[in-house]
C-alpha atoms as a PDB file:
ATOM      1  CA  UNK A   1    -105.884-192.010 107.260  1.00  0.00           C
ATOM      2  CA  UNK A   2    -109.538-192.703 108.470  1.00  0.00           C
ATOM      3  CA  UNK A   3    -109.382-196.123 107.752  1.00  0.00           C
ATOM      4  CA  UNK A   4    -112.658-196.442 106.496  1.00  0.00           C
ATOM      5  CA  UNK A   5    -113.331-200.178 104.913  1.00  0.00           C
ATOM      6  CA  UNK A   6    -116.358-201.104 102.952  1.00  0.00           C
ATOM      7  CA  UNK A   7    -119.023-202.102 105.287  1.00  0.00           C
ATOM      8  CA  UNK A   8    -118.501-198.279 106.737  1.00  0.00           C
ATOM      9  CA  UNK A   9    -118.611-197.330 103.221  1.00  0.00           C
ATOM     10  CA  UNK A  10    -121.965-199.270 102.525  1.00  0.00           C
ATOM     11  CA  UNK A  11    -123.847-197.650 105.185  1.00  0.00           C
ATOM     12  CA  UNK A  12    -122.599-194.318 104.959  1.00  0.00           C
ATOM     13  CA  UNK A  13    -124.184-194.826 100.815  1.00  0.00           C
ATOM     14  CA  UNK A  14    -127.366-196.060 102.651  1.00  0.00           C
ATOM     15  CA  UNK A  15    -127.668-193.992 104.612  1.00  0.00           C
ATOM     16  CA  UNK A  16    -126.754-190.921 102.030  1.00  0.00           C
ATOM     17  CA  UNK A  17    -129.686-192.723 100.338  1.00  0.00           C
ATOM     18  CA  UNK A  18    -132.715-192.600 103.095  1.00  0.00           C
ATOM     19  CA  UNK A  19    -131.740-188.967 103.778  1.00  0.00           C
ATOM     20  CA  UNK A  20    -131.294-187.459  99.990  1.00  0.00           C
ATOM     21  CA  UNK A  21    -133.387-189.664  98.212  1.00  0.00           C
ATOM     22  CA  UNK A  22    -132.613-191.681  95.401  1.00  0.00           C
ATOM     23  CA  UNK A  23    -132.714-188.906  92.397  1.00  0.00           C
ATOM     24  CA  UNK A  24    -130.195-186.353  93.871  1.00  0.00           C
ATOM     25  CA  UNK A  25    -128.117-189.255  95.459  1.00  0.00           C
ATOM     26  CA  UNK A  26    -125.772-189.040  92.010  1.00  0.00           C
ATOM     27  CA  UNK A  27    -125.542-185.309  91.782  1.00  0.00           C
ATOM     28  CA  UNK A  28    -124.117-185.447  95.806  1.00  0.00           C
ATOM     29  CA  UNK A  29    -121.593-187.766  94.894  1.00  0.00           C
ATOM     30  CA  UNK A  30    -120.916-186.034  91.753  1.00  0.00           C
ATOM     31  CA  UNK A  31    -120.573-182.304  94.298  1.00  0.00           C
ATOM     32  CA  UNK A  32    -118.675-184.590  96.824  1.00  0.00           C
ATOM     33  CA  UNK A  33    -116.199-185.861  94.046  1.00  0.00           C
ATOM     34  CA  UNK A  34    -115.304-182.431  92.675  1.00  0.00           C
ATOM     35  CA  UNK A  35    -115.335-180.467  95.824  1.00  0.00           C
ATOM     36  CA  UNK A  36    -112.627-183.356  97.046  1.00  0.00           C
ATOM     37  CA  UNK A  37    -110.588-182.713  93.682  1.00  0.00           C
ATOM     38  CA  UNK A  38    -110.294-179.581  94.583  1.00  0.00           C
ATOM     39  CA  UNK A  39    -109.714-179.857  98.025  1.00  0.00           C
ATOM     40  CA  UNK A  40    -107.010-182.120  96.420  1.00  0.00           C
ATOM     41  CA  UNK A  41    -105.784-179.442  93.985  1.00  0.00           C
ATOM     42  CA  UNK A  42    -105.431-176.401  96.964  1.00  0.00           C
ATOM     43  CA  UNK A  43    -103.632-178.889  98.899  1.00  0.00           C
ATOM     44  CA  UNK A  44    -100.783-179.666  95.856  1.00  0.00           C
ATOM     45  CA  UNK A  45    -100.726-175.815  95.403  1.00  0.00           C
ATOM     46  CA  UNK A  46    -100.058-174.766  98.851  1.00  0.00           C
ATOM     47  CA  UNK A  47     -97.973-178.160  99.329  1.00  0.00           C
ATOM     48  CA  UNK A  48     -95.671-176.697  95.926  1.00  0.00           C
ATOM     49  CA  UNK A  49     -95.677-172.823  97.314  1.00  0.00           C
ATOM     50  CA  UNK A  50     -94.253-174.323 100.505  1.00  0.00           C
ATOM     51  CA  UNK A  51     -91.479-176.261  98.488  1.00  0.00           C
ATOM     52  CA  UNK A  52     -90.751-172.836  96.185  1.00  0.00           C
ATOM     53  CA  UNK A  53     -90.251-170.721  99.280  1.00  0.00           C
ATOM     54  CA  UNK A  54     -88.166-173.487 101.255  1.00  0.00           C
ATOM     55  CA  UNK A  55     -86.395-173.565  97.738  1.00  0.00           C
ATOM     56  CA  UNK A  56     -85.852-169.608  97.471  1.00  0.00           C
ATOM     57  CA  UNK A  57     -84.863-169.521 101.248  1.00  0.00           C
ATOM     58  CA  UNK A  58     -81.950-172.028 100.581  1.00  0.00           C
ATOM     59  CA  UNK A  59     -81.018-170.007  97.744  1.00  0.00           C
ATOM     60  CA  UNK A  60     -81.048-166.904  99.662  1.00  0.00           C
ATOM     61  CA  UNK A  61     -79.022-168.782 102.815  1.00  0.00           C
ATOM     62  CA  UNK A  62     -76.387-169.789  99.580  1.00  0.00           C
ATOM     63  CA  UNK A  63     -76.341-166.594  98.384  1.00  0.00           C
ATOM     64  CA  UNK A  64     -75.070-164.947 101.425  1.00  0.00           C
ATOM     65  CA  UNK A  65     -72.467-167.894 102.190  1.00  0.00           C
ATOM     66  CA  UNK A  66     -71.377-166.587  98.827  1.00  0.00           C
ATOM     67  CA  UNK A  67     -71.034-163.301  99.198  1.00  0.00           C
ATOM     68  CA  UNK A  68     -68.817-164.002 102.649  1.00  0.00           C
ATOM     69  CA  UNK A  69     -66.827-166.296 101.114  1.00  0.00           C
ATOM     70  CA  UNK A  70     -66.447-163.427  98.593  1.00  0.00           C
ATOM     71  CA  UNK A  71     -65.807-160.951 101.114  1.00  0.00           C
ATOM     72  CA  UNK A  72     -63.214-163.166 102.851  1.00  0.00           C
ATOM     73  CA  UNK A  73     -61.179-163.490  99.751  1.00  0.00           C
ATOM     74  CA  UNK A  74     -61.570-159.708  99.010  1.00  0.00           C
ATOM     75  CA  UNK A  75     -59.858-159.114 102.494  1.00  0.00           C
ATOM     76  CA  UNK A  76     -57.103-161.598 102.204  1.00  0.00           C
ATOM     77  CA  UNK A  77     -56.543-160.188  98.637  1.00  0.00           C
ATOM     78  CA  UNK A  78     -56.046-157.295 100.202  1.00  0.00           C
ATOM     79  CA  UNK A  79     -54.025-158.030 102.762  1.00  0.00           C
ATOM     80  CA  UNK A  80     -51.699-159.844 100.456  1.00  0.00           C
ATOM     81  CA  UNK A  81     -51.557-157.009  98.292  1.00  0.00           C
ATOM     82  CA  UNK A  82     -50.199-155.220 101.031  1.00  0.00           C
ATOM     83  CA  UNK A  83     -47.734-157.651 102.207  1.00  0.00           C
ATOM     84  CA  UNK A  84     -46.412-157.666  98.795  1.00  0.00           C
ATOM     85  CA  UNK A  85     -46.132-153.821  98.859  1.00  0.00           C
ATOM     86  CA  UNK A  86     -44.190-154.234 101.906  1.00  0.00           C
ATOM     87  CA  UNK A  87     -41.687-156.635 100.598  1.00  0.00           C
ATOM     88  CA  UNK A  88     -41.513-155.073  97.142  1.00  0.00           C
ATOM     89  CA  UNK A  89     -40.227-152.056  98.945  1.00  0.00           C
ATOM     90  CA  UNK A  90     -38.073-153.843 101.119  1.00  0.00           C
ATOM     91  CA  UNK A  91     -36.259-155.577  98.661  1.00  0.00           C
ATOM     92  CA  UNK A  92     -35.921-151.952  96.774  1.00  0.00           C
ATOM     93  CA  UNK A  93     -34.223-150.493  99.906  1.00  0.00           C
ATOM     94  CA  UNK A  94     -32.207-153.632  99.959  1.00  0.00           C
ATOM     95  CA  UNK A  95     -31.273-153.442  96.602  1.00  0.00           C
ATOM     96  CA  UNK A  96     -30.213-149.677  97.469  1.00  0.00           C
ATOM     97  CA  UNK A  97     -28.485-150.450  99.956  1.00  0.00           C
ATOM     98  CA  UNK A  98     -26.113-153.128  98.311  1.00  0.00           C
ATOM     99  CA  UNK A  99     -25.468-150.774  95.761  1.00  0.00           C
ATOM    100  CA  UNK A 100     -24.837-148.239  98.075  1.00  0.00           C
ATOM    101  CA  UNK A 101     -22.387-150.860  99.650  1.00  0.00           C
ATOM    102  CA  UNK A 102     -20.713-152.104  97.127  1.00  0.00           C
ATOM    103  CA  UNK A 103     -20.046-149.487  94.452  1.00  0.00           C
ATOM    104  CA  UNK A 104     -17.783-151.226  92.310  1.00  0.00           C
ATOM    105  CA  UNK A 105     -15.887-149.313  89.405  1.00  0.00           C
ATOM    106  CA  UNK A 106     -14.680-151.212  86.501  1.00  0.00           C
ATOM    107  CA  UNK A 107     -12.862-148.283  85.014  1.00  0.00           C
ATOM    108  CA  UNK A 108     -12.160-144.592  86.020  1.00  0.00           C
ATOM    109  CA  UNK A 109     -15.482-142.565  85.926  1.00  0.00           C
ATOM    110  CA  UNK A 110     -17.414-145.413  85.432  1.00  0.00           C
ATOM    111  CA  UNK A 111     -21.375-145.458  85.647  1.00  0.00           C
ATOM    112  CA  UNK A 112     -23.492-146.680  88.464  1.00  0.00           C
ATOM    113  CA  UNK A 113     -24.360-149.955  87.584  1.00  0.00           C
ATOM    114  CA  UNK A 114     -27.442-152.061  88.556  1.00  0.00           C
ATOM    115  CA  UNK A 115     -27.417-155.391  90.488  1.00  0.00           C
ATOM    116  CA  UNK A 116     -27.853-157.739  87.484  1.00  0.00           C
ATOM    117  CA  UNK A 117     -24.649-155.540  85.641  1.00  0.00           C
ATOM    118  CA  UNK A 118     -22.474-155.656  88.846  1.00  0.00           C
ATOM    119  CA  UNK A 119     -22.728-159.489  88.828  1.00  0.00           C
ATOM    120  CA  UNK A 120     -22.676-159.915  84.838  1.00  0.00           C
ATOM    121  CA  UNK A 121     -19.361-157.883  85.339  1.00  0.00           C
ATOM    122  CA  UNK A 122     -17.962-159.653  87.834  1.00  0.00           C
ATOM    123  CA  UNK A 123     -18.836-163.291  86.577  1.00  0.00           C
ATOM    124  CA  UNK A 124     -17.332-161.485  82.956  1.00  0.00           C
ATOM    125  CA  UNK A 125     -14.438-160.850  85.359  1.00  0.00           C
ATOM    126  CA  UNK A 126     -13.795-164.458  87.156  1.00  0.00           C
ATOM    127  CA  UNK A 127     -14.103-165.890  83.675  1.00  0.00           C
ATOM    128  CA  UNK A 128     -11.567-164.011  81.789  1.00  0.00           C
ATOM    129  CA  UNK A 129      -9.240-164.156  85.139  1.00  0.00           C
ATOM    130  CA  UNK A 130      -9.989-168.125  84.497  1.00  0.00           C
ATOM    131  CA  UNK A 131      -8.712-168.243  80.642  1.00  0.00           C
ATOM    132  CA  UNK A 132      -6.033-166.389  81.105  1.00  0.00           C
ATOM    133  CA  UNK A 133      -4.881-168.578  84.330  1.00  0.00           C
ATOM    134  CA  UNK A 134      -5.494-171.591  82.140  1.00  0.00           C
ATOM    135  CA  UNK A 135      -3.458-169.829  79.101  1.00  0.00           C
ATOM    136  CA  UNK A 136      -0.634-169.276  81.503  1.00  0.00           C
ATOM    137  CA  UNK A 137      -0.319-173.316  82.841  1.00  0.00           C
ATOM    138  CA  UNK A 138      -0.271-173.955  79.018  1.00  0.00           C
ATOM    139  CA  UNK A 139       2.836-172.238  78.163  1.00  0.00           C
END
């Protein structure tokens, strides 16, 4: 960073040396040395608070991509929900309406049937109308 070698070293020492003297010489490198550690310790501290709030801030900037992504899904939930409602009650009116149409009667006075017992009666039907055709060519 300063790039500082050891002859600039040497004669900043000397002249440390002429201007404090030789006894407190130690004790201002000794002040020098811990005033630079923790120089060295504010700077890691600020240098990790920096990281922890670039940290939270990408959390928070997650955090809301989640909750649209959420909200996104909640809307096309709903919206599907709604198109299913539609064609649920479509394919009741449809349903009415074939049964409406096609009122078949098995036997005087019979019940209204539903769809699936219409065509279990009429496939009951076709396959006793098939035996008995067979039964006939027999003979």
């Amino acid at each position: 960073m300063l790039d500082i070698g050891f002859f600039e070293l040497g004669i900043i020492g000397l002249a440390c040396l002429l201007v404090v003297g030789p006894k407190r010489l130690p004790v201002l490198f000794k002040t020098f040395g811990v005033l630079l550690s923790k120089g060295q310790s504010y700077v890691s501290q600020v240098k990790s608070d920096v990281e922890k709030e670039i940290d939270l801030s990408e959390f928070k900037d997650a955090e809301n991509e989640i909750n649209n992504i959420k909200e996104n899904c909640n809307e096309e939930f709903i919206s599907l929900n709604k198109e299913l409602q539609a064609l649920s009650a479509s394919v009741n009116n449809t349903e009415d309406s074939i049964s409406q149409e096609k009122n078949i009667k098995f036997f005087i006075n019979s019940p209204k049937l539903s769809w699936k017992e219409e065509n279990f009666q009429l496939k009951l039907r076709e396959k006793v109308k098939l035996r008995s055709k067979a039964q006939r060519r027999k003979r």
